[in-house]
C-alpha atoms as a PDB file:
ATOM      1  CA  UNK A   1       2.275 -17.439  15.323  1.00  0.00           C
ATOM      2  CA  UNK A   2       0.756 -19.280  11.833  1.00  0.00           C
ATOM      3  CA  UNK A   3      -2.292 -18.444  10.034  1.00  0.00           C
ATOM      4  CA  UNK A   4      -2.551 -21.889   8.675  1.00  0.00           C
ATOM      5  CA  UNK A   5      -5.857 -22.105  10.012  1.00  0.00           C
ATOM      6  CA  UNK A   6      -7.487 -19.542   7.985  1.00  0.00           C
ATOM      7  CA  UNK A   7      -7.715 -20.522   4.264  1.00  0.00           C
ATOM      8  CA  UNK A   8      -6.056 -18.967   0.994  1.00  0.00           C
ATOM      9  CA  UNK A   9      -8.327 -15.771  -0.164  1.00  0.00           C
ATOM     10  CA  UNK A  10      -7.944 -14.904  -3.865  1.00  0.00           C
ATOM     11  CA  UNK A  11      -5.328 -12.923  -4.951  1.00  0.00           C
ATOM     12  CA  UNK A  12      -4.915 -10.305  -7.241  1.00  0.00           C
ATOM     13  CA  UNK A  13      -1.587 -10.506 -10.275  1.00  0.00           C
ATOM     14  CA  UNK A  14      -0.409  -7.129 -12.212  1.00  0.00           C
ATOM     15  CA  UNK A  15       1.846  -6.109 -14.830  1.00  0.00           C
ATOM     16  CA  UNK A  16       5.433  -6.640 -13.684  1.00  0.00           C
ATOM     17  CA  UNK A  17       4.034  -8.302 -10.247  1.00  0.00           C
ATOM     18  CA  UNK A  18       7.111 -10.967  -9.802  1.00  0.00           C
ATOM     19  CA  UNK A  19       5.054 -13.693  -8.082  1.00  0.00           C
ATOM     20  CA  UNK A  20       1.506 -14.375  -6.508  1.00  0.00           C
ATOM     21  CA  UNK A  21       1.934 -15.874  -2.968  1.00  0.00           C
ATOM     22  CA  UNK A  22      -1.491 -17.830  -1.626  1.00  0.00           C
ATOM     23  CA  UNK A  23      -2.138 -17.398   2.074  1.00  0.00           C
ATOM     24  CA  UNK A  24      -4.999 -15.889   4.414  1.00  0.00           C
ATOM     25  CA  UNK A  25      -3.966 -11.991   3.898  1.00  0.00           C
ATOM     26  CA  UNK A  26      -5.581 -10.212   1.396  1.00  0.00           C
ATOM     27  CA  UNK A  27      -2.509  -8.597  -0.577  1.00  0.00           C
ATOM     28  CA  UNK A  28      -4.856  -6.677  -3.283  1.00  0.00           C
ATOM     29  CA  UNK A  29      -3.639  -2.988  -1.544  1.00  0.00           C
ATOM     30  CA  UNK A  30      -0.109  -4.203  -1.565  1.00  0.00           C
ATOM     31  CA  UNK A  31      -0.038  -5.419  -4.581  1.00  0.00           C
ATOM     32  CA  UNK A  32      -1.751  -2.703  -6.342  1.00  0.00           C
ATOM     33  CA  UNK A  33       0.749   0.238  -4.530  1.00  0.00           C
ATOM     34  CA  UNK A  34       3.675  -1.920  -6.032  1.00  0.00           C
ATOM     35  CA  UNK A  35       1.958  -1.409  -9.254  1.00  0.00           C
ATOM     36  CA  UNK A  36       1.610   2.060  -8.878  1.00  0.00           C
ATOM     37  CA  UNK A  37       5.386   2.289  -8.185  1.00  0.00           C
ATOM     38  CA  UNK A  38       6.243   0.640 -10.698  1.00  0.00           C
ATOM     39  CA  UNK A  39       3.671   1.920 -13.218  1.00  0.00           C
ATOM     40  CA  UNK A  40       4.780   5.875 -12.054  1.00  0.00           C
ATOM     41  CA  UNK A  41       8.386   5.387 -12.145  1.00  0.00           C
ATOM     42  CA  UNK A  42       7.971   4.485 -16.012  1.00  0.00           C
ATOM     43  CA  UNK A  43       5.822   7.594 -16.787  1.00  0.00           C
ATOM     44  CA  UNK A  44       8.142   9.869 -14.960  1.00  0.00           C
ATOM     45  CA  UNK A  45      10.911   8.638 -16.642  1.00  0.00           C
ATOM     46  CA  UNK A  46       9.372   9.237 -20.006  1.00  0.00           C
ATOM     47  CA  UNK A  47       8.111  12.611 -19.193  1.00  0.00           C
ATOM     48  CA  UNK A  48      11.171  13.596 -18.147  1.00  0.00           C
ATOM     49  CA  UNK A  49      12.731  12.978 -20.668  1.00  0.00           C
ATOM     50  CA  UNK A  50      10.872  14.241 -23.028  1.00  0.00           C
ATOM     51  CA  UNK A  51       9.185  17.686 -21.350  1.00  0.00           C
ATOM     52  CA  UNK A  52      10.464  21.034 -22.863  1.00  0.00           C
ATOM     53  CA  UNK A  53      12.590  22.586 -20.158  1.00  0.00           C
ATOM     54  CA  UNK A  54      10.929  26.052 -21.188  1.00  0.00           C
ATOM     55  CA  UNK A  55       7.689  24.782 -20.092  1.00  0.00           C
ATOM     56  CA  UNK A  56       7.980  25.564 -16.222  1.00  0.00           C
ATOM     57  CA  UNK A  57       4.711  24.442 -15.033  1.00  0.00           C
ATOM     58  CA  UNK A  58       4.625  21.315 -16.197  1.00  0.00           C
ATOM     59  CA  UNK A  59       8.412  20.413 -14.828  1.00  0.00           C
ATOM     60  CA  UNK A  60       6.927  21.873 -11.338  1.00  0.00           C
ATOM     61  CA  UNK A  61       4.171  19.473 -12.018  1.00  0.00           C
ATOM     62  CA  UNK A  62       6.001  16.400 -12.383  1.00  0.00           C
ATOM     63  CA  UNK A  63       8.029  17.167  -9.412  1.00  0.00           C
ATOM     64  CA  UNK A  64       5.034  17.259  -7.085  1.00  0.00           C
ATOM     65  CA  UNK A  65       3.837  14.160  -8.535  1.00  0.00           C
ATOM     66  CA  UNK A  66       6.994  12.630  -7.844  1.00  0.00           C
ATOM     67  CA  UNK A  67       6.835  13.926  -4.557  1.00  0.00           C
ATOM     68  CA  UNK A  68       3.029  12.387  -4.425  1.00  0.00           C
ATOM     69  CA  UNK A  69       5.052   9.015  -5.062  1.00  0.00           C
ATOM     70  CA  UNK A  70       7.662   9.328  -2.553  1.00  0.00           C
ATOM     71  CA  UNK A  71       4.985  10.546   0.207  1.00  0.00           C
ATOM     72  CA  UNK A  72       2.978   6.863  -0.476  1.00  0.00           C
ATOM     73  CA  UNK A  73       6.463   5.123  -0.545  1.00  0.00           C
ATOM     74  CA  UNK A  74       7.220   6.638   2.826  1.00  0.00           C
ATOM     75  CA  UNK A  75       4.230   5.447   4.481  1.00  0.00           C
ATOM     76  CA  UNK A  76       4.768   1.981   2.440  1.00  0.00           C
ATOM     77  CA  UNK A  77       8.032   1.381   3.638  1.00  0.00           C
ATOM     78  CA  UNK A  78       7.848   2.709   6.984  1.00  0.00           C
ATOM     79  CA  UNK A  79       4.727   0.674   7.937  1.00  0.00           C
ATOM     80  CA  UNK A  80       6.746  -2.714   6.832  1.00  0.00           C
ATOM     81  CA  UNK A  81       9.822  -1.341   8.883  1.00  0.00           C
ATOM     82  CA  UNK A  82       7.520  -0.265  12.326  1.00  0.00           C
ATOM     83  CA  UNK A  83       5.380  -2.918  12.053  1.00  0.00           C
ATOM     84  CA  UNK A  84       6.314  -6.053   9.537  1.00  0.00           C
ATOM     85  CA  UNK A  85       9.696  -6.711  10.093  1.00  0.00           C
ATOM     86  CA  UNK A  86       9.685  -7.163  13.898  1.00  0.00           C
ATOM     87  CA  UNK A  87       6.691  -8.782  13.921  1.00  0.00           C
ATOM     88  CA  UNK A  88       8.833 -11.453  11.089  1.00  0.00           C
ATOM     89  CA  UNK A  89      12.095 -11.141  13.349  1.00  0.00           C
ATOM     90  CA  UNK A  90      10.514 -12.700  16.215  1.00  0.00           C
ATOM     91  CA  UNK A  91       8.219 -15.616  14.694  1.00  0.00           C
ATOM     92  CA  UNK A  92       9.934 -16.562  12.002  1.00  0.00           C
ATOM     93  CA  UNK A  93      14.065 -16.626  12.938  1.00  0.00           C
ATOM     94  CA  UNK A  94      15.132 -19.069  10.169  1.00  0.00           C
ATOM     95  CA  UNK A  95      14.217 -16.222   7.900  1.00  0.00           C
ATOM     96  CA  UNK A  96      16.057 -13.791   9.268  1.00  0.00           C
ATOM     97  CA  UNK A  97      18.994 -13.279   6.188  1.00  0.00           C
ATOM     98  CA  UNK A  98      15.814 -12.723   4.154  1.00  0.00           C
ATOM     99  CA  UNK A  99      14.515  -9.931   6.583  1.00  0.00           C
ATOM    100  CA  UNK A 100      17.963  -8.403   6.749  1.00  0.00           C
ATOM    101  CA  UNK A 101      18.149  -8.223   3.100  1.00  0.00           C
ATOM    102  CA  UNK A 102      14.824  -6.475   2.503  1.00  0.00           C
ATOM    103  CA  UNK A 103      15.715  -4.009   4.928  1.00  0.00           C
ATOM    104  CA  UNK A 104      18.592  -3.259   3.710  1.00  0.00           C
ATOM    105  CA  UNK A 105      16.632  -2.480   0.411  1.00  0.00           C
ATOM    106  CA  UNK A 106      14.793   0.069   1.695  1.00  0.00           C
ATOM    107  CA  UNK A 107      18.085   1.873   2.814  1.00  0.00           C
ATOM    108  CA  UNK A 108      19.514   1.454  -0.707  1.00  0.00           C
ATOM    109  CA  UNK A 109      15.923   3.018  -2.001  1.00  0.00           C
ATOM    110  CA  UNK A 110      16.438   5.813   0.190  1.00  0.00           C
ATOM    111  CA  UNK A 111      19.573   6.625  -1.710  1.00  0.00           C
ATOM    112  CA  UNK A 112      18.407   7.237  -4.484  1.00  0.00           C
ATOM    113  CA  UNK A 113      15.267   9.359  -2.778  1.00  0.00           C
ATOM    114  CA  UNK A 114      17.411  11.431  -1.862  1.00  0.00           C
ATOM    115  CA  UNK A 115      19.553  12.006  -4.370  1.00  0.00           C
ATOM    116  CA  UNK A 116      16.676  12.265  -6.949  1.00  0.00           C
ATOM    117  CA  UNK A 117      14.840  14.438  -4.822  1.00  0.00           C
ATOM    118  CA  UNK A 118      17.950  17.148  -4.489  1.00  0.00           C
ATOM    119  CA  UNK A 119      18.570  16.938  -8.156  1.00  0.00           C
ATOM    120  CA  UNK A 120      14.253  17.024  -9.495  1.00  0.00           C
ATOM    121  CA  UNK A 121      14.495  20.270  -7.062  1.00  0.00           C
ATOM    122  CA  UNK A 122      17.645  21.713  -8.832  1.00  0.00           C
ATOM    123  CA  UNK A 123      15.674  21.268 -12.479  1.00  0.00           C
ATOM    124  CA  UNK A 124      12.674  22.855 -11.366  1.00  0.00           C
ATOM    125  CA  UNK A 125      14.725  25.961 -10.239  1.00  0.00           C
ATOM    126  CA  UNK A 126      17.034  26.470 -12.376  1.00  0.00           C
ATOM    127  CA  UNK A 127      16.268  23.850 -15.983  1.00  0.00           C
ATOM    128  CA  UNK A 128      19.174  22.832 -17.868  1.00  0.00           C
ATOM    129  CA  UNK A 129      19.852  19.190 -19.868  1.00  0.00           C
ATOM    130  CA  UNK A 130      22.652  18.727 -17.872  1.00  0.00           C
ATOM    131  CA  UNK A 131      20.512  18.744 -14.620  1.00  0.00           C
ATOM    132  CA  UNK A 132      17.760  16.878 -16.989  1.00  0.00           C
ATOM    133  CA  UNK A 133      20.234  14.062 -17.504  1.00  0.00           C
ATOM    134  CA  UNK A 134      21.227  13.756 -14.014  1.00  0.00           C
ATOM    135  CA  UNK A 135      17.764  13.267 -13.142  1.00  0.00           C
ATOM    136  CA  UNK A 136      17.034  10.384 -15.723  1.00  0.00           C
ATOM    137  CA  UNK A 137      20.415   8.825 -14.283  1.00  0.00           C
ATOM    138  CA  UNK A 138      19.301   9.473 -10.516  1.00  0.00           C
ATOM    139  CA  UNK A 139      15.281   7.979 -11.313  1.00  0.00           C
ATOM    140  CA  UNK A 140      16.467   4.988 -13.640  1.00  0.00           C
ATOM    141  CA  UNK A 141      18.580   3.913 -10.015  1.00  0.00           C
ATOM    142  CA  UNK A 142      15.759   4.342  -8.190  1.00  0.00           C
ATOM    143  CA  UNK A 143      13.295   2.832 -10.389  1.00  0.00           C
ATOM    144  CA  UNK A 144      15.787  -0.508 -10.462  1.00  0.00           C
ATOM    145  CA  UNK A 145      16.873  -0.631  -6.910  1.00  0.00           C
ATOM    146  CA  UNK A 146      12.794  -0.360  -6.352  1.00  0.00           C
ATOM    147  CA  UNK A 147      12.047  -3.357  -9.028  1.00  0.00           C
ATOM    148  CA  UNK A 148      13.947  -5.125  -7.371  1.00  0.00           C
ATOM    149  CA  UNK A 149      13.006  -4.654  -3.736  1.00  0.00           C
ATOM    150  CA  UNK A 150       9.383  -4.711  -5.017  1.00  0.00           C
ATOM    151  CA  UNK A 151      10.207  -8.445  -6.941  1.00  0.00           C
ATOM    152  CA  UNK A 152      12.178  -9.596  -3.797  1.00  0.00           C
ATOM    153  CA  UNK A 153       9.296  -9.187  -1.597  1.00  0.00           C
ATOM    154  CA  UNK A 154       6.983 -10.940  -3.756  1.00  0.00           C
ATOM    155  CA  UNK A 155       8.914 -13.588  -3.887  1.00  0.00           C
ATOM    156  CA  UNK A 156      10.188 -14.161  -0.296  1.00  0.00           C
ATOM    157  CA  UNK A 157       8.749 -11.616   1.979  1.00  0.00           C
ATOM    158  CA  UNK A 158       5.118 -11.923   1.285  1.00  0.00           C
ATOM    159  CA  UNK A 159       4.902 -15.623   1.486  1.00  0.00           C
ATOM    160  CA  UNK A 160       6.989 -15.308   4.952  1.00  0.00           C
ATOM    161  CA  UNK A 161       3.722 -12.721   6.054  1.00  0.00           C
ATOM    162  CA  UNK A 162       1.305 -15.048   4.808  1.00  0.00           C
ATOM    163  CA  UNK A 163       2.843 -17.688   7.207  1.00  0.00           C
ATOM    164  CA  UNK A 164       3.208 -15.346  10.357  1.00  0.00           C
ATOM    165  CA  UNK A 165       0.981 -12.534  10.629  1.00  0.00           C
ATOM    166  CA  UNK A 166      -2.926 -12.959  11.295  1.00  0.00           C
ATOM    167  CA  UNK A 167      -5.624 -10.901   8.453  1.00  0.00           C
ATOM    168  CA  UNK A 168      -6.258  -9.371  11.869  1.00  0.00           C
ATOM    169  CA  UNK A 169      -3.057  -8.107  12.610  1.00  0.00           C
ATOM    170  CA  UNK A 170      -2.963  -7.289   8.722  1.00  0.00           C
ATOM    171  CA  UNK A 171      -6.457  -5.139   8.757  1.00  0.00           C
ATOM    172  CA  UNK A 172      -5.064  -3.408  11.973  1.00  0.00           C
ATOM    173  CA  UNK A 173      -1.767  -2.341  10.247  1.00  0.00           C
ATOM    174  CA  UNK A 174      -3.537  -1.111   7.025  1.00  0.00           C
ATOM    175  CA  UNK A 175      -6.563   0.690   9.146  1.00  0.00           C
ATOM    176  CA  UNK A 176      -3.668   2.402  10.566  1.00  0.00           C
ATOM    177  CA  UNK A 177      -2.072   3.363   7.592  1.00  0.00           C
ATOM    178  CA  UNK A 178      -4.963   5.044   6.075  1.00  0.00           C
ATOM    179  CA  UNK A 179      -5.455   6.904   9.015  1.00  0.00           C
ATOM    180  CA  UNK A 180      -2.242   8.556   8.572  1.00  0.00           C
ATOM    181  CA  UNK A 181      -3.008   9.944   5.339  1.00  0.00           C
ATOM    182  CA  UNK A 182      -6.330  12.236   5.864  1.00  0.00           C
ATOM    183  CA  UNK A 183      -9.347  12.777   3.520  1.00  0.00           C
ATOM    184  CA  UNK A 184      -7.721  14.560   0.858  1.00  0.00           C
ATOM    185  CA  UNK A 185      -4.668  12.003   0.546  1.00  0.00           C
ATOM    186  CA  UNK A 186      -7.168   8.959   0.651  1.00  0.00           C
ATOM    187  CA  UNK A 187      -9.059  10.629  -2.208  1.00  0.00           C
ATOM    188  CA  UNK A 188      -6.041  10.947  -3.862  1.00  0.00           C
ATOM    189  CA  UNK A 189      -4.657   7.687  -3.044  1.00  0.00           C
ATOM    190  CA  UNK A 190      -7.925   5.680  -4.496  1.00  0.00           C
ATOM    191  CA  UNK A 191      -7.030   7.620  -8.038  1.00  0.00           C
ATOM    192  CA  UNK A 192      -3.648   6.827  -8.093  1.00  0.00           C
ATOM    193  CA  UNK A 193      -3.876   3.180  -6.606  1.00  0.00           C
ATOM    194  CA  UNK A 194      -6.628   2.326  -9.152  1.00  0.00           C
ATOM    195  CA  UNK A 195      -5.137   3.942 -12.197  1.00  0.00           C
ATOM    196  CA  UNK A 196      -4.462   2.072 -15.477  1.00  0.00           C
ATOM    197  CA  UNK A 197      -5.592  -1.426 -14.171  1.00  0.00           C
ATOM    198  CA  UNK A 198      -6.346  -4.743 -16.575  1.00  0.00           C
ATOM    199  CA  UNK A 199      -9.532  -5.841 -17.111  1.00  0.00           C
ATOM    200  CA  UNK A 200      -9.537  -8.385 -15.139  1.00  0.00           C
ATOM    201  CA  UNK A 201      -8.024  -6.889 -11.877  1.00  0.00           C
ATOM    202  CA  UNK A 202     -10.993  -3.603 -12.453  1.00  0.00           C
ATOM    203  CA  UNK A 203     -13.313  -6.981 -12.063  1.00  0.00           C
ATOM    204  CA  UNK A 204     -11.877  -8.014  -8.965  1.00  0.00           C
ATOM    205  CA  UNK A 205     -12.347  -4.803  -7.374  1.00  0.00           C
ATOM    206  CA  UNK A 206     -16.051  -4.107  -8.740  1.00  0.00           C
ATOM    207  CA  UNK A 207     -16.493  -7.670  -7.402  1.00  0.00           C
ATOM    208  CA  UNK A 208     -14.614  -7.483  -3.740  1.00  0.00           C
ATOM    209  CA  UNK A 209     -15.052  -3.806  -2.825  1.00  0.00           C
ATOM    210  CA  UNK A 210     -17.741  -1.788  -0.804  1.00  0.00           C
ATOM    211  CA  UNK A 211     -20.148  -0.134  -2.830  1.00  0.00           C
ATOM    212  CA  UNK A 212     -19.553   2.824  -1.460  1.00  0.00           C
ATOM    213  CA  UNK A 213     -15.634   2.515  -1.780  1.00  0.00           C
ATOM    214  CA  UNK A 214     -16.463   1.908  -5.531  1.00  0.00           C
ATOM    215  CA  UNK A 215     -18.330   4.741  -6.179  1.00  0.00           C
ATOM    216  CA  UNK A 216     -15.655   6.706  -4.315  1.00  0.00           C
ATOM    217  CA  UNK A 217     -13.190   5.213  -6.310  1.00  0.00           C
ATOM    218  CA  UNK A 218     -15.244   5.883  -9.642  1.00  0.00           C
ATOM    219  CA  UNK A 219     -15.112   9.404  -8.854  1.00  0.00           C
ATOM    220  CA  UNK A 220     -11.373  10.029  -7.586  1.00  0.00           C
ATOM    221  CA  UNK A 221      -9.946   8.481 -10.642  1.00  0.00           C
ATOM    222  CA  UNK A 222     -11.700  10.747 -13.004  1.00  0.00           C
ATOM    223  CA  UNK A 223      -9.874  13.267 -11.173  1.00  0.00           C
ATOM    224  CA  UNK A 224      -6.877  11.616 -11.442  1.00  0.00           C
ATOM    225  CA  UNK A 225      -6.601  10.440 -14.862  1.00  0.00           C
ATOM    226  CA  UNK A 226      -7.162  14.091 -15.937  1.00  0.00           C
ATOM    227  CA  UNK A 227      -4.057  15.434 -13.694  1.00  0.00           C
ATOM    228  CA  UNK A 228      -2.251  12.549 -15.440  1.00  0.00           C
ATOM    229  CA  UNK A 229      -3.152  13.140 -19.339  1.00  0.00           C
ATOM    230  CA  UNK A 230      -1.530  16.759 -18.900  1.00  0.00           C
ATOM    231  CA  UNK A 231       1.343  14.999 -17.041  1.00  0.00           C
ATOM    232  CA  UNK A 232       2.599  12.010 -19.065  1.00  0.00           C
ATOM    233  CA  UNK A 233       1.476  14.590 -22.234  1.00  0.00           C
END
């Protein structure tokens, strides 16, 4: 199946995006949760590394948020997994070394969830700058196997959905998504997923998005950008 008959919709392109594929799908909510990835893997880092190990409720703090990001890279991943892959697998075969690879990305990301994970948990028991080092060591692997999975699918993955899934079949997959995550995780998701934007893509949204989507945005990332000044300090 090609979407050839449908023409190119404008795109949107972010700091550290690796490419900007034209086709029929709008990829502004992909696009923007790479971002986010990307963008919250840097803080983290930073925070990390500087936080005073003394101060126990902000260490708890970043681990939750880090959890946050892990919970929308879990739905992420596993929609592309349930749901993109296949769907790639069986209309587009010649591709299929590409497929296999970006797959196989996600299992390399899950790695270095894990190990992360155990390690952020062991820190915010029991803080030490040996476990504090670990961490950095742990995050920096999973912020660059992620870069790269994140670059590779900009590159060849999203031009290969462009080619061989409908908007339809995109708007069903992403309707489903949201459903997954409930009120209070949408809310939370439209602060985090429009945080720290350029100019021009804030434009782009005030100029594509439903009103009341706006104004619900508007108010969630108030929220959000004050959980994230005590954060990132």
């Amino acid at each position: 199946m090609r979407t050839a008959a449908h023409p190119n919709v404008p795109q949107i392109m972010l700091p550290g995006q690796a490419a900007v594929a034209p086709g029929p799908l709008d990829m502004t909510n992909m696009y923007l949760a790479h971002y986010g990835f990307r963008r919250d893997l840097g803080h983290l880092l930073t925070a990390i590394g500087r936080v005073p190990l003394d101060d126990r409720r902000r260490v708890t703090a970043l681990r939750e948020h880090y959890a946050w990001v892990l919970f929308v890279l879990h739905h992420h991943h596993t929609s592309e997994d349930e749901t993109v892959w296949p769907r790639l697998r069986e209309r587009a075969p010649q591709a299929l070394g590409t497929i296999d690879a970006l797959e196989a990305e996600h299992e390399a990301c899950d790695h270095w969830i894990r190990e992360s994970t155990e390690v952020f948990q062991a820190v915010d028991a029991r803080p030490s700058e040996q476990g504090r080092e670990r961490l950095m060591t742990a995050l920096r692997a999973l912020a660059d196997t992620i870069g790269a999975h994140l670059a590779h699918e900009e590159t060849d993955g999203i031009p290969l959905m462009m080619a061989h899934i409908t908007p339809e079949e995109d708007a069903a997959t992403h309707k489903a998504i949201m459903k997954q995550y409930g009120l209070r995780n949408l809310i939370t998701l439209l602060g985090w997923i429009t945080s720290e934007l350029p100019a021009d893509v804030e434009a782009h949204l005030r100029k594509t998005s439903p009103r009341p989507l706006l104004l619900l945005s508007t108010l969630a990332r108030g929220r959000y950008q004050r959980r994230t000044a005590y954060l990132w300090g």
